[in-house]
C-alpha atoms as a PDB file:
ATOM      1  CA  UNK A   1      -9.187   9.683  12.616  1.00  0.00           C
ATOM      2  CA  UNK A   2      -7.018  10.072   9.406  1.00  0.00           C
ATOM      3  CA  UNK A   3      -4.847   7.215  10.209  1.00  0.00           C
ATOM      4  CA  UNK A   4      -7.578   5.082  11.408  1.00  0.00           C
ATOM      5  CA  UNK A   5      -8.788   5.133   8.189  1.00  0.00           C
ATOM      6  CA  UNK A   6      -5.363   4.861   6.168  1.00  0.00           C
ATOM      7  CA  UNK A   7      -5.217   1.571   8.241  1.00  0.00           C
ATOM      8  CA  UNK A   8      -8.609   0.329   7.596  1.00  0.00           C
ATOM      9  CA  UNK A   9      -8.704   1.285   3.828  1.00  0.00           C
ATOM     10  CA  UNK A  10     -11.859   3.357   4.377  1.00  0.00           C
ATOM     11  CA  UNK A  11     -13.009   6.030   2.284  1.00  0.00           C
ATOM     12  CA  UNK A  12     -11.791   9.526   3.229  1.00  0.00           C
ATOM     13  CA  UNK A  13     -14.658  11.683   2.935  1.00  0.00           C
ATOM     14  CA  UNK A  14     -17.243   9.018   5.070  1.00  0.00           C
ATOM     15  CA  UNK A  15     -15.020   6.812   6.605  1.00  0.00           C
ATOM     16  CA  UNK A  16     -17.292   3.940   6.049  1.00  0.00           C
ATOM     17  CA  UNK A  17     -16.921   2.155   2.377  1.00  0.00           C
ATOM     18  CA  UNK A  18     -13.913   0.211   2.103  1.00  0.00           C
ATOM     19  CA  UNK A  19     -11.526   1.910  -1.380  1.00  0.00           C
ATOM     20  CA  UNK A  20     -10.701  -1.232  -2.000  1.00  0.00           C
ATOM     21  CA  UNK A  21     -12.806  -4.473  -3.326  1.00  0.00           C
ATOM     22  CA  UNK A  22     -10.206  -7.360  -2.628  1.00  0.00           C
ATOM     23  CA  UNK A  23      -6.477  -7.114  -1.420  1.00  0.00           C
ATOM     24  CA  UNK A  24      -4.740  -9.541  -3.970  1.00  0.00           C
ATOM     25  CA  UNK A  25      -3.204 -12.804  -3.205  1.00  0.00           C
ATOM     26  CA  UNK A  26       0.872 -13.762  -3.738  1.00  0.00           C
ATOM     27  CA  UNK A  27       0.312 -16.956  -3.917  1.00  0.00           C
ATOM     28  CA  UNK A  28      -2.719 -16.764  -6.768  1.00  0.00           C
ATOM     29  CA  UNK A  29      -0.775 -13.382  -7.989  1.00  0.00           C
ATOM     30  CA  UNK A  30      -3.979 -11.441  -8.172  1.00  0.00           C
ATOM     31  CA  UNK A  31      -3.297  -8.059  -7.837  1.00  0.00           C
ATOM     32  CA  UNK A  32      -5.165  -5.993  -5.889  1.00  0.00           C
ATOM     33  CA  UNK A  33      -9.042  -4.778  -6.802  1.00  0.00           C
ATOM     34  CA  UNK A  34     -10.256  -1.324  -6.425  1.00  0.00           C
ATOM     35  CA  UNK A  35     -13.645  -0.168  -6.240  1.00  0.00           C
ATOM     36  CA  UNK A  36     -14.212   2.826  -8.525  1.00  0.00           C
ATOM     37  CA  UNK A  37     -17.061   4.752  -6.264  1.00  0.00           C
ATOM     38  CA  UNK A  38     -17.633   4.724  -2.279  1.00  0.00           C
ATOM     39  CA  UNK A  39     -20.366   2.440  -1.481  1.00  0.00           C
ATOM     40  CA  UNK A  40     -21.336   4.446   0.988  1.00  0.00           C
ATOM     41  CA  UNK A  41     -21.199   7.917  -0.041  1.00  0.00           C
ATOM     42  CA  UNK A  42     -20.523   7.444  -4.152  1.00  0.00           C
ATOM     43  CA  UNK A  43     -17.295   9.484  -3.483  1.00  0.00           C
ATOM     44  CA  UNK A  44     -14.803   8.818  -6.385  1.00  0.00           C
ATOM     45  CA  UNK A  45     -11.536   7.291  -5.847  1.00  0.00           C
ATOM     46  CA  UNK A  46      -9.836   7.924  -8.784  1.00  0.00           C
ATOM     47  CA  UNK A  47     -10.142  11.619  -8.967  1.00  0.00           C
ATOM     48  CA  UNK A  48      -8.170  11.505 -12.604  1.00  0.00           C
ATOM     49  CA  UNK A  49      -6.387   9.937 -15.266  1.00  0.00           C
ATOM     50  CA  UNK A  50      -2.914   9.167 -13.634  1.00  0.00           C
ATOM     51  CA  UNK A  51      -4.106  10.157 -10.550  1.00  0.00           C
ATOM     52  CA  UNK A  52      -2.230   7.791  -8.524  1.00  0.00           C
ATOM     53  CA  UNK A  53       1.362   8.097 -10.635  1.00  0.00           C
ATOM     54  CA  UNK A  54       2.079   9.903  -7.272  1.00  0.00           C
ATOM     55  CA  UNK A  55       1.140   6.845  -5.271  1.00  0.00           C
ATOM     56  CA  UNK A  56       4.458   5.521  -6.873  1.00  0.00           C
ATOM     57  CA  UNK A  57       6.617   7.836  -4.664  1.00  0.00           C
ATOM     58  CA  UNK A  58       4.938   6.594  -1.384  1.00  0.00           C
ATOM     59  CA  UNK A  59       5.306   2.686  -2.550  1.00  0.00           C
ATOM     60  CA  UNK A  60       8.837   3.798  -2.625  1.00  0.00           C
ATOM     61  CA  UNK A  61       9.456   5.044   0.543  1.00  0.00           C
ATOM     62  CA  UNK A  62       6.884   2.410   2.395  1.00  0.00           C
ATOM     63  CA  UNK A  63       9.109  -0.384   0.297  1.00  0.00           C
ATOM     64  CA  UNK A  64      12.572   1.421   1.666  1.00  0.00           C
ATOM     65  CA  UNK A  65      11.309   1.628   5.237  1.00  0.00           C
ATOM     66  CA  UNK A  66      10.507  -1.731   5.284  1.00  0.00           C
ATOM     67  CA  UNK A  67      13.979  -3.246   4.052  1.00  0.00           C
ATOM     68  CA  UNK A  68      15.806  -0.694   6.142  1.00  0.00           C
ATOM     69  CA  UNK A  69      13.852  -1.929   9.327  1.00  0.00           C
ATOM     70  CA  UNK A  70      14.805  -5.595   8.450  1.00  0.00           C
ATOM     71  CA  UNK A  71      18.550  -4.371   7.352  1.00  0.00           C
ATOM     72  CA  UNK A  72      18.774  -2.968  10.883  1.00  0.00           C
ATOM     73  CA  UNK A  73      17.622  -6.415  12.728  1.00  0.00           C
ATOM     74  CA  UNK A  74      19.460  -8.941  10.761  1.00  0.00           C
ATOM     75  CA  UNK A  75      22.514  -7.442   9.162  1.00  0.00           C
ATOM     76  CA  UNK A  76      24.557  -8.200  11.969  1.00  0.00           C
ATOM     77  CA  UNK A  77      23.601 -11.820  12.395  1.00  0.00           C
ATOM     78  CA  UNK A  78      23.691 -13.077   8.248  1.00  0.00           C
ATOM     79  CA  UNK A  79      26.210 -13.087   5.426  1.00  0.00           C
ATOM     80  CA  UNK A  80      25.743 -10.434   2.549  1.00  0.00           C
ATOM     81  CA  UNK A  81      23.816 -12.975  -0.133  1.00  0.00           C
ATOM     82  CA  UNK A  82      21.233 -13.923   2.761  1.00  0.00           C
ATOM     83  CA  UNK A  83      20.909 -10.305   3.609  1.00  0.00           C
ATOM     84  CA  UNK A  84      20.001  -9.391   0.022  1.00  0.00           C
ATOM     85  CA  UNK A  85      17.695 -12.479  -0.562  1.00  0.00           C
ATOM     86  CA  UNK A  86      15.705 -11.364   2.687  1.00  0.00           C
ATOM     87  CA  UNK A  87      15.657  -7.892   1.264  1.00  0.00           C
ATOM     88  CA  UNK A  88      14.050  -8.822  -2.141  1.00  0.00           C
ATOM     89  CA  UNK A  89      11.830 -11.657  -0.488  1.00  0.00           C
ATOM     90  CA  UNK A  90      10.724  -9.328   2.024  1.00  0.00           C
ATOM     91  CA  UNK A  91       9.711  -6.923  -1.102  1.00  0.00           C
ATOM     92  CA  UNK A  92       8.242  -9.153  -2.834  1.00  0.00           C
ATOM     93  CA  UNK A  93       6.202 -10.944  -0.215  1.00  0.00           C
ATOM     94  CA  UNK A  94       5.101  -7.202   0.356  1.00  0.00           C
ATOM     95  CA  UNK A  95       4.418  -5.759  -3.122  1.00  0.00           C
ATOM     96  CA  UNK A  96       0.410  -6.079  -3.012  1.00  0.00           C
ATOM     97  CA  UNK A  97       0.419  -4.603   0.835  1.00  0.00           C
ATOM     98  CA  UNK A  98       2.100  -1.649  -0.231  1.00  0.00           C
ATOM     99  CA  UNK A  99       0.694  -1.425  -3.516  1.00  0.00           C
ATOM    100  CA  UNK A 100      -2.830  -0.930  -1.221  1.00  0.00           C
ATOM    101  CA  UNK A 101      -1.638   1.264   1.076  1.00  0.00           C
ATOM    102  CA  UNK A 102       0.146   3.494  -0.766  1.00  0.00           C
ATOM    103  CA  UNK A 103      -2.945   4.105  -3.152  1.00  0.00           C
ATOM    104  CA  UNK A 104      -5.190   4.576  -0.041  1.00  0.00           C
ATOM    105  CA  UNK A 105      -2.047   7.088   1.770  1.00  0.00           C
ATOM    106  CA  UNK A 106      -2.409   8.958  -1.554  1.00  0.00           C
ATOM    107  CA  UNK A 107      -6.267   9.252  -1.701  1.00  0.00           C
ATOM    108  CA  UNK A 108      -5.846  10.012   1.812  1.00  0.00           C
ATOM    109  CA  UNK A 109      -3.591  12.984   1.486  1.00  0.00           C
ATOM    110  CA  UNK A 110      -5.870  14.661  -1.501  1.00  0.00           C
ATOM    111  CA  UNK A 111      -9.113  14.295  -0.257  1.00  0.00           C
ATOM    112  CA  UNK A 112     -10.933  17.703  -0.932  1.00  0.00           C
END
C-alpha cells in the first residue's frame, strides 16, 4: 500500500489526490509543481517551514543509487571521461524525478 503510493505520488493519509500538480520538464526546465493541500482529503503537504530540508538526504541517496547502478553496467565497457559524462548526464537528466520522489518518500515516511 505504502509503496503503491510512493510510486503513484498519492497522498498518504487518502491515497487518492495526487501531492504533486505537474512533474517539471528538462527540456522547458520547469521545475516541479506541488500542490499545497490534498484535493481529496485537504491533508497538508508541507507540514512546516523547512519541512522537506530532510528530503535532501533521500535525493542523495536516490541520486547515488542511480549512478552506482549505471557505474556497475558500463564501467567495464567505456573509458573514464565517458564514464563520468554518463554519470553527470544521467543526474542531470534525473534531477526533477528525484527531486519528486524524494519529497513524496519524505511525506511518506512522516505521515501522522
Amino acid at each position: 500500500m505504502i509503496l503503491n503510493g510512493i510510486i503513484k505520488g498519492c497522498c498518504p493519509k487518502c491515497g487518492e489526490g495526487k501531492i504533486f500538480e505537474s512533474k517539471g520538464s528538462i527540456i522547458q526546465f520547469q521545475v516541479p509543481k506541488m500542490n499545497e493541500y490534498c484535493s481529496h482529503c485537504a491533508y497538508r503537504f508541507a507540514r512546516e517551514s523547512g519541512y522537506f530540508v530532510g528530503a535532501m538526504y533521500v535525493s542523495y541517496g536516490l541520486a547515488i543509487l542511480e549512478m552506482l547502478l549505471l557505474f556497475l553496467l558500463i564501467f567495464k565497457f567505456v573509458s573514464l571521461t565517458v564514464l563520468f559524462i554518463a554519470l553527470f548526464g544521467l543526474l542531470f537528466l534525473l534531477m526533477f524525478f528525484n527531486f519528486r520522489m524524494s519529497r513524496i518518500i519524505w511525506i511518506h515516511i512522516f505521515h501522522q
